[in-house]
Protein backbone atom coordinates (compact mmCIF):
# COMPACT_ATOMS: atom_id res chain seq x y z
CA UNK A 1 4.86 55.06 -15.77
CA UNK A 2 2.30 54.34 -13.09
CA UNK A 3 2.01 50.76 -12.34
CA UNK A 4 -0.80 49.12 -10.84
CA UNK A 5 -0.51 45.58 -9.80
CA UNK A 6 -2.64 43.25 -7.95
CA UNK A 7 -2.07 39.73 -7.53
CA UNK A 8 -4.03 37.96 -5.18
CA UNK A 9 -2.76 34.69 -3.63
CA UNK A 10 -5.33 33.05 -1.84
CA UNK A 11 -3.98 29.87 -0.73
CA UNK A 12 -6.93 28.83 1.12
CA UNK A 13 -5.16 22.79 1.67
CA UNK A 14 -2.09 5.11 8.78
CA UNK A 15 -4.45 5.55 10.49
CA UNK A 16 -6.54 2.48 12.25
CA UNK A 17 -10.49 2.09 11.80
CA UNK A 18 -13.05 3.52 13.99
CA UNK A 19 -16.85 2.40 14.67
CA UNK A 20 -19.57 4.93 13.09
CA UNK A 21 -20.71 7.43 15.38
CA UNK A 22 -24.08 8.07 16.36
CA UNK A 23 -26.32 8.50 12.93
CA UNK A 24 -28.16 12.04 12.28
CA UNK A 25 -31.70 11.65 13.00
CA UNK A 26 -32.31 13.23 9.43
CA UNK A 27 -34.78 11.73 6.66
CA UNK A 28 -32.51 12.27 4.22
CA UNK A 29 -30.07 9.62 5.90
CA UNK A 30 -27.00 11.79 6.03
CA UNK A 31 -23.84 10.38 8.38
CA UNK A 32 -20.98 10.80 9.70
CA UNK A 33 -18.00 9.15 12.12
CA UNK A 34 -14.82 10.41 13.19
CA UNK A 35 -12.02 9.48 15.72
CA UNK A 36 -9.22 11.74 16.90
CA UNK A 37 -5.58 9.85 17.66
CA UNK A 38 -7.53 6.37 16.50
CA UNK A 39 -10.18 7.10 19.38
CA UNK A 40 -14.28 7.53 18.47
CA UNK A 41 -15.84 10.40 19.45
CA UNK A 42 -19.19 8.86 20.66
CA UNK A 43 -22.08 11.81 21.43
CA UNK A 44 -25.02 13.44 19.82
CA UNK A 45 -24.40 14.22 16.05
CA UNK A 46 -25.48 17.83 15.49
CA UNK A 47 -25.32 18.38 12.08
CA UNK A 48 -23.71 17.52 8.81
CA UNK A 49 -23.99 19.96 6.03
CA UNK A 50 -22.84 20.77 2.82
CA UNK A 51 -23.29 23.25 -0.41
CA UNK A 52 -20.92 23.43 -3.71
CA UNK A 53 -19.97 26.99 -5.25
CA UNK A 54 -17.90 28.07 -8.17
CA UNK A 55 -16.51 24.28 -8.52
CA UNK A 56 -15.77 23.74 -4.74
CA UNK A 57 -17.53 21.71 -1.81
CA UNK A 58 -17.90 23.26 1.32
CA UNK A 59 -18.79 20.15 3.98
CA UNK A 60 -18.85 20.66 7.42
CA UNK A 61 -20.00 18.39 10.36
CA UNK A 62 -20.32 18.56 14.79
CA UNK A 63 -20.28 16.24 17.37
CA UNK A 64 -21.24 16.94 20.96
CA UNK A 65 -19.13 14.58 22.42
CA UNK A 66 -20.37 12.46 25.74
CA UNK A 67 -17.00 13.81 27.31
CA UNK A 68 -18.30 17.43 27.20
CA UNK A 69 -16.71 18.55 23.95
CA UNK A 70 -17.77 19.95 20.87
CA UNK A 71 -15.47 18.88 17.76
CA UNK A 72 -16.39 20.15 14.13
CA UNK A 73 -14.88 19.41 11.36
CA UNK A 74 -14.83 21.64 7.94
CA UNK A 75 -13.59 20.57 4.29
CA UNK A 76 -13.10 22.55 1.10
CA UNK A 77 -13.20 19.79 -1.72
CA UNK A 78 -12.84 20.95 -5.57
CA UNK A 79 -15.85 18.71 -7.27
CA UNK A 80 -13.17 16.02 -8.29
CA UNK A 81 -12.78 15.14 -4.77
CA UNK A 82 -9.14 17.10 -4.50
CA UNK A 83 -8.90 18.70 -0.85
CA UNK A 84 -8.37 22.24 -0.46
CA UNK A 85 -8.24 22.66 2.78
CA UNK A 86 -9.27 20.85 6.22
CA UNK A 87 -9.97 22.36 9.68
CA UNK A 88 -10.83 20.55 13.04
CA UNK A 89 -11.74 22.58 16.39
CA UNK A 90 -11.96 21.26 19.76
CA UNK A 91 -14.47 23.45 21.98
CA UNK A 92 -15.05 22.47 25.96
CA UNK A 93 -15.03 24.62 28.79
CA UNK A 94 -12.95 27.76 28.37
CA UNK A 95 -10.51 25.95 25.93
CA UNK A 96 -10.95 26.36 22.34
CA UNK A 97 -8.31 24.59 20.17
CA UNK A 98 -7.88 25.19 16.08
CA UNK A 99 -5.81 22.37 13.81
CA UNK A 100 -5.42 22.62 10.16
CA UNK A 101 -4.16 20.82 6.94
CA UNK A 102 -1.00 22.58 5.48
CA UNK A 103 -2.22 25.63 3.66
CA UNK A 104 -0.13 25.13 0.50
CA UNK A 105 0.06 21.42 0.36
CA UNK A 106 -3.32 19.89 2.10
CA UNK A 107 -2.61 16.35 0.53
CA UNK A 108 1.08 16.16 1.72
CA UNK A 109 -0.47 15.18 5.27
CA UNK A 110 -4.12 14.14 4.31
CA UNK A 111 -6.18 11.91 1.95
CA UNK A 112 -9.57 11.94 0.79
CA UNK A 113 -10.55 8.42 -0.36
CA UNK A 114 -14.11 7.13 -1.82
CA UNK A 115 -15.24 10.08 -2.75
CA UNK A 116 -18.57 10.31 -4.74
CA UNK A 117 -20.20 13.75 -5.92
CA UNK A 118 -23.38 13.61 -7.45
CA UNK A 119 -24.51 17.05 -8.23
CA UNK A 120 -27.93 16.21 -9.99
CA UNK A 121 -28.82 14.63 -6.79
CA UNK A 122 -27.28 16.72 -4.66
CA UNK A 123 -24.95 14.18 -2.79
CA UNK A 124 -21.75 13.79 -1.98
CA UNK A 125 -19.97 10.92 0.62
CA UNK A 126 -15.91 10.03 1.25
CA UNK A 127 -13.90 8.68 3.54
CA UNK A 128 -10.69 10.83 5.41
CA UNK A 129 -7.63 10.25 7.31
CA UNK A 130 -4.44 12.04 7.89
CA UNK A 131 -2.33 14.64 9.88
CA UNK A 132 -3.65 18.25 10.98
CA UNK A 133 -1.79 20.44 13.38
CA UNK A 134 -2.67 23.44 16.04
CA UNK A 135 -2.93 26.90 14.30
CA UNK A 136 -0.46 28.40 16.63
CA UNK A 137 1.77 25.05 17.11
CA UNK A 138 2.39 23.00 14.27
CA UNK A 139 4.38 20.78 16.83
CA UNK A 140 1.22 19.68 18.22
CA UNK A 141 -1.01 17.38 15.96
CA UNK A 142 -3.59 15.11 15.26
CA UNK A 143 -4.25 12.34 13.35
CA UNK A 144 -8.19 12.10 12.09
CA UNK A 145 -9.81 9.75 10.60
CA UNK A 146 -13.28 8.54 9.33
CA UNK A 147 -16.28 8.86 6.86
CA UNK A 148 -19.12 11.19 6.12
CA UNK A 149 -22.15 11.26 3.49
CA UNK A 150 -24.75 13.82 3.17
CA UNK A 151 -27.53 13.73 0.99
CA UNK A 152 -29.03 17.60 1.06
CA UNK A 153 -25.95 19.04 -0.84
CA UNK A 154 -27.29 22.57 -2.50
CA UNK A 155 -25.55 24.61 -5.54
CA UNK A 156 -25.03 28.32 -4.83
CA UNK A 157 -24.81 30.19 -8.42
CA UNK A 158 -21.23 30.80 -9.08
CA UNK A 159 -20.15 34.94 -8.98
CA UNK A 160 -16.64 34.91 -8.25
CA UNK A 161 -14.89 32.92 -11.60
CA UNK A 162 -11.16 34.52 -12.09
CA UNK A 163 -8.99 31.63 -13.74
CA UNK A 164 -9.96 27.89 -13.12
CA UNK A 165 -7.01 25.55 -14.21
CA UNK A 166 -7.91 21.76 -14.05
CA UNK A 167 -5.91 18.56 -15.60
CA UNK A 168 -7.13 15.70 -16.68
CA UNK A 169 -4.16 14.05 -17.47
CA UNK A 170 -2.96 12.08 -13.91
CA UNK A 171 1.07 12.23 -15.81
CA UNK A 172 0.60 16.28 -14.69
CA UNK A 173 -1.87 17.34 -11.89
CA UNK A 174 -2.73 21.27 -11.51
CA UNK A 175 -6.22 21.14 -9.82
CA UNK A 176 -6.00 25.04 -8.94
CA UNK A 177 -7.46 25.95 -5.73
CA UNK A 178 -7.42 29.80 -5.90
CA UNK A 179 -6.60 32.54 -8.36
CA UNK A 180 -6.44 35.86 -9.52
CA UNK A 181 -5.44 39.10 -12.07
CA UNK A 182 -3.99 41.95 -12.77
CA UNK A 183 -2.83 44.50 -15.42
CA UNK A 184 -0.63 47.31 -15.52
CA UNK A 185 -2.14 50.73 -16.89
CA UNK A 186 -0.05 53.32 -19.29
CA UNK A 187 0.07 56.55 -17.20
CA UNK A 188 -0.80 58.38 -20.67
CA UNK A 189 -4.31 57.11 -21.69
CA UNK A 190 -6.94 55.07 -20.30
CA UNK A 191 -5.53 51.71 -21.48
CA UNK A 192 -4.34 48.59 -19.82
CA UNK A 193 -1.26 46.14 -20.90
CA UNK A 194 0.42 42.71 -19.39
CA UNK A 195 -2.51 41.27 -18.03
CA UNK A 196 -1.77 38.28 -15.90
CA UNK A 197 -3.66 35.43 -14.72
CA UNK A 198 -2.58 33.88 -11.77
CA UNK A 199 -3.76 30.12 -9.89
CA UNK A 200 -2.22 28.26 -6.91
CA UNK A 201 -2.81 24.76 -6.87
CA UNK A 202 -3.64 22.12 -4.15
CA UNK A 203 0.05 20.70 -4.52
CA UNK A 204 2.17 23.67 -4.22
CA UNK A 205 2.33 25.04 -7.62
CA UNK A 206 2.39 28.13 -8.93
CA UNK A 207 0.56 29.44 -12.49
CA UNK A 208 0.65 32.65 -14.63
CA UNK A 209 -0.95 33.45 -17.77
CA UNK A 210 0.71 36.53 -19.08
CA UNK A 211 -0.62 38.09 -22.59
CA UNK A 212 -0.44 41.73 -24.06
CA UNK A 213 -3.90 42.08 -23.96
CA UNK A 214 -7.47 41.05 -22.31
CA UNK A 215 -8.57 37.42 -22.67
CA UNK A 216 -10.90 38.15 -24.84
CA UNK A 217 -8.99 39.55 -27.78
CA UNK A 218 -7.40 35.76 -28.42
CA UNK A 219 -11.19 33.97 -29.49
CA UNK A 220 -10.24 31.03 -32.10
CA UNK A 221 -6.40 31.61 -32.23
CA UNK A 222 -3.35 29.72 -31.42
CA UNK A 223 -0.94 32.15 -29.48
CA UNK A 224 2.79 31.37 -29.21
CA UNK A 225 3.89 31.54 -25.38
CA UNK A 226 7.25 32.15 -25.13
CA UNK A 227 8.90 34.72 -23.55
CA UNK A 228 11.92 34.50 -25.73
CA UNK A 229 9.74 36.06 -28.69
CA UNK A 230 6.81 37.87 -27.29
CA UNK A 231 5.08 39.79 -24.47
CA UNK A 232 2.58 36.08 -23.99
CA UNK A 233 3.80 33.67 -21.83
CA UNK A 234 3.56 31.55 -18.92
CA UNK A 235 5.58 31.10 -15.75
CA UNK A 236 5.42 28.36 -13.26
CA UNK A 237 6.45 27.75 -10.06
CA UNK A 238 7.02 24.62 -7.62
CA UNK A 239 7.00 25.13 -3.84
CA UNK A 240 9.81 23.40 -2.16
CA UNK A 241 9.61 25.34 1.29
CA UNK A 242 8.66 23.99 4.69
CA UNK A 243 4.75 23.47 5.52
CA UNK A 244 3.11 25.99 6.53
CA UNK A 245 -0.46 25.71 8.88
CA UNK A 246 -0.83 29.83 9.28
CA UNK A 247 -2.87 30.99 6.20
CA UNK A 248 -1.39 34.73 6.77
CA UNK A 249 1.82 33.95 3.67
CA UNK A 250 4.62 35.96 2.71
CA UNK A 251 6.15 35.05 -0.70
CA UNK A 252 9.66 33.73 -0.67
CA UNK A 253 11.32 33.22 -3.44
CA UNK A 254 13.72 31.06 -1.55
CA UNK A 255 10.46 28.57 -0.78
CA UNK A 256 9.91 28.67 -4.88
CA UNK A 257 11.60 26.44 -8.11
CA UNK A 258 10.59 28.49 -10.94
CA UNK A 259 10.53 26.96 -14.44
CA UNK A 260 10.58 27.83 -18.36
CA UNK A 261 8.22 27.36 -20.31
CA UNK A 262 7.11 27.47 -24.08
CA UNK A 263 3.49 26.47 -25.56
CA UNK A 264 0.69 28.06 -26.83
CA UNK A 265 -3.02 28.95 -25.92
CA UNK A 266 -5.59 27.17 -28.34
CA UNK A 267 -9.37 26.69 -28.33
CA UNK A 268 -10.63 30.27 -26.67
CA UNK A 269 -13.84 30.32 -26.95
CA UNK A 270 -16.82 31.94 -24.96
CA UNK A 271 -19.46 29.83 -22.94
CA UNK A 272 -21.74 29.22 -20.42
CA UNK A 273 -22.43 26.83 -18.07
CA UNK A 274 -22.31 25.35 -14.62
CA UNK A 275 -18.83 26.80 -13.44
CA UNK A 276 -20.25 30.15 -13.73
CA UNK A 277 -23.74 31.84 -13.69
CA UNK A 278 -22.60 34.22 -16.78
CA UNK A 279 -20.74 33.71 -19.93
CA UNK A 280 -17.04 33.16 -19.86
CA UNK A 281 -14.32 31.58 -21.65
CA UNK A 282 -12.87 27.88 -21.87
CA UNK A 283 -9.16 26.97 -23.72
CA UNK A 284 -6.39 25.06 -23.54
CA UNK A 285 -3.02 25.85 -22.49
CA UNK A 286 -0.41 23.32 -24.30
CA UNK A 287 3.26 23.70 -22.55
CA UNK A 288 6.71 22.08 -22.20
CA UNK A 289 8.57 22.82 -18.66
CA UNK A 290 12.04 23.00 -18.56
CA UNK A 291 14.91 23.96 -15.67
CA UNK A 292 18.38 25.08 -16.56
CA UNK A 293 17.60 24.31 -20.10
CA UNK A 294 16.31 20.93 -20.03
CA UNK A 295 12.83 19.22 -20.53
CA UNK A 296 11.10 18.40 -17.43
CA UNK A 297 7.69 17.79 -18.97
CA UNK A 298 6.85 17.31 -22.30
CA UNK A 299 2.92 18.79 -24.11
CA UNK A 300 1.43 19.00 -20.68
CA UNK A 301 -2.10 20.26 -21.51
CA UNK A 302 -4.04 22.26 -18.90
CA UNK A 303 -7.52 23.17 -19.61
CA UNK A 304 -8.80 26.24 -17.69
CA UNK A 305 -11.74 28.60 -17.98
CA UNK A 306 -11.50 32.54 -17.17
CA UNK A 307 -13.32 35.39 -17.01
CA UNK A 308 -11.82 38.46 -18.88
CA UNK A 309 -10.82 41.73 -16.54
CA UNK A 310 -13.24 44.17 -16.50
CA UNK A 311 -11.63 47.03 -16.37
């Protein structure tokens, strides 16, 4: 039997006061002020920019420092304020230097505070501070801090919608911050089978969806996951490995607590709206987590919306 799998990965994630930097000579008021190792960066503000797609914030701002530098800073935010990822570059003369948030664990060394996302009016302002190190050399780092606000934020429609896992409940965060699929295909006839849906989240976790068939063939059912009884289940996964700043990962299981689980999937149903600029599907995924046997977490309840594989 042939197998094709695919599973894509993509893990793309105190400190003292500092004065505001020079404002951006904008109508729209934008702003923005940063210091590196608790020290302003004074200079000429050259932008501060912003747009949200497929539930995620893309903000990004530049300072031409009056030392002769250039220093940009880039965040990935989901729209809860949750950060994805953070990079900071240095750029002078000849010397360009890269430092990152941990790819796997962004919030382990960095916090986004204050944060306010207003998508009707197309805003979005919070506050920052925390550890990123070099690319290259995690041994060197730099603490950041400081506060930006933008007021020109535009929506791009939403193409790319795999598996989108958010929790509402603070008792059990999964804020996913990239996903993916795959199904396996009977080397006999043009049909598929274990189809899996797959999401990393901002703290180091680990999600698949695993069901017999499509998503679409479970509309206004409850379906027993347990792999015990049946081909529909769920695994889950902790990282407990070392941080990691270089996005090119290998999986090791070593680096990985993996879980049991048994639940159910209730509340399919198709939709549209924001997340996604064609129909897709919202549910709920109800599930208790045990290790060795024993209950870890009781009726943990992750919403997520999905688009089935087109195959």
């Amino acid at each position: 039997m042939n197998r094709f799998h695919l599973l894509v990965f993509l893990i793309f994630i105190a400190l003292t006061g500092c004065k505001k930097a020079d404002e951006i000579e904008d109508p729209k008021d934008s702003s923005f002020s940063i210091c590196e190792n608790n020290s302003e960066l004074k200079g000429k503000i050259n932008y501060a920019i912003g747009n949200e797609n497929c539930g995620k914030l893309y903000v990004s701002a530049e300072v031409s420092t009056n030392d002769g530098r250039n220093s940009k800073v880039s965040f990935t935010l989901l729209t809860n304020g949750s950060l994805v990822s953070l990079s900071y570059g240095t750029k002078s003369t000849g010397i360009n230097n890269s430092y990152n948030t941990p790819v796997l664990q962004p919030e382990k060394t960095f916090e986004i505070s204050d944060f306010d996302y207003n998508k009707t009016l197309q805003t979005v302002s919070f506050n920052f501070k925390g550890e990123v190190a070099e690319f290259n050399n995690p041994n060197n780092k730099k603490l950041l801090n400081g506060s930006i606000n933008i007021d020109s934020v535009s929506s791009v429609p939403c193409k790319s919608l795999i598996f989108e896992v958010r929790t509402v409940d603070p008792k059990f965060r999964f804020y996913s911050m990239g996903s993916g699929n795959s199904a396996t295909k009977y080397n006999d006839r043009d049909e598929y089978y274990n189809f899996k849906f797959n999401a990393n989240s901002n703290s180091g976790q680990w999600l698949v969806l695993n069901l017999e068939k499509n998503l679409n063939n479970y509309t206004q059912k409850e379906i027993i996951l347990d792999k015990s009884i049946g081909l529909n289940y769920v695994d889950y996964y902790e990282y407990i490995g070392p941080l990691i700043y270089d996005d090119y990962l290998i999986f090791n299981q070593k680096d990985w607590t993996k879980y049991e689980t048994k639940g159910v999937m209730k509340d399919l149903h198709e939709t549209k709206g924001d997340m996604y600029q064609y129909s897709y599907y919202t549910g709920n995924i109800l599930l208790s987590i045990y290790k060795d046997g024993k209950l870890v977490k009781e009726n943990v309840v992750l919403p997520f919306a999905a688009v089935p594989m087109n195959l």
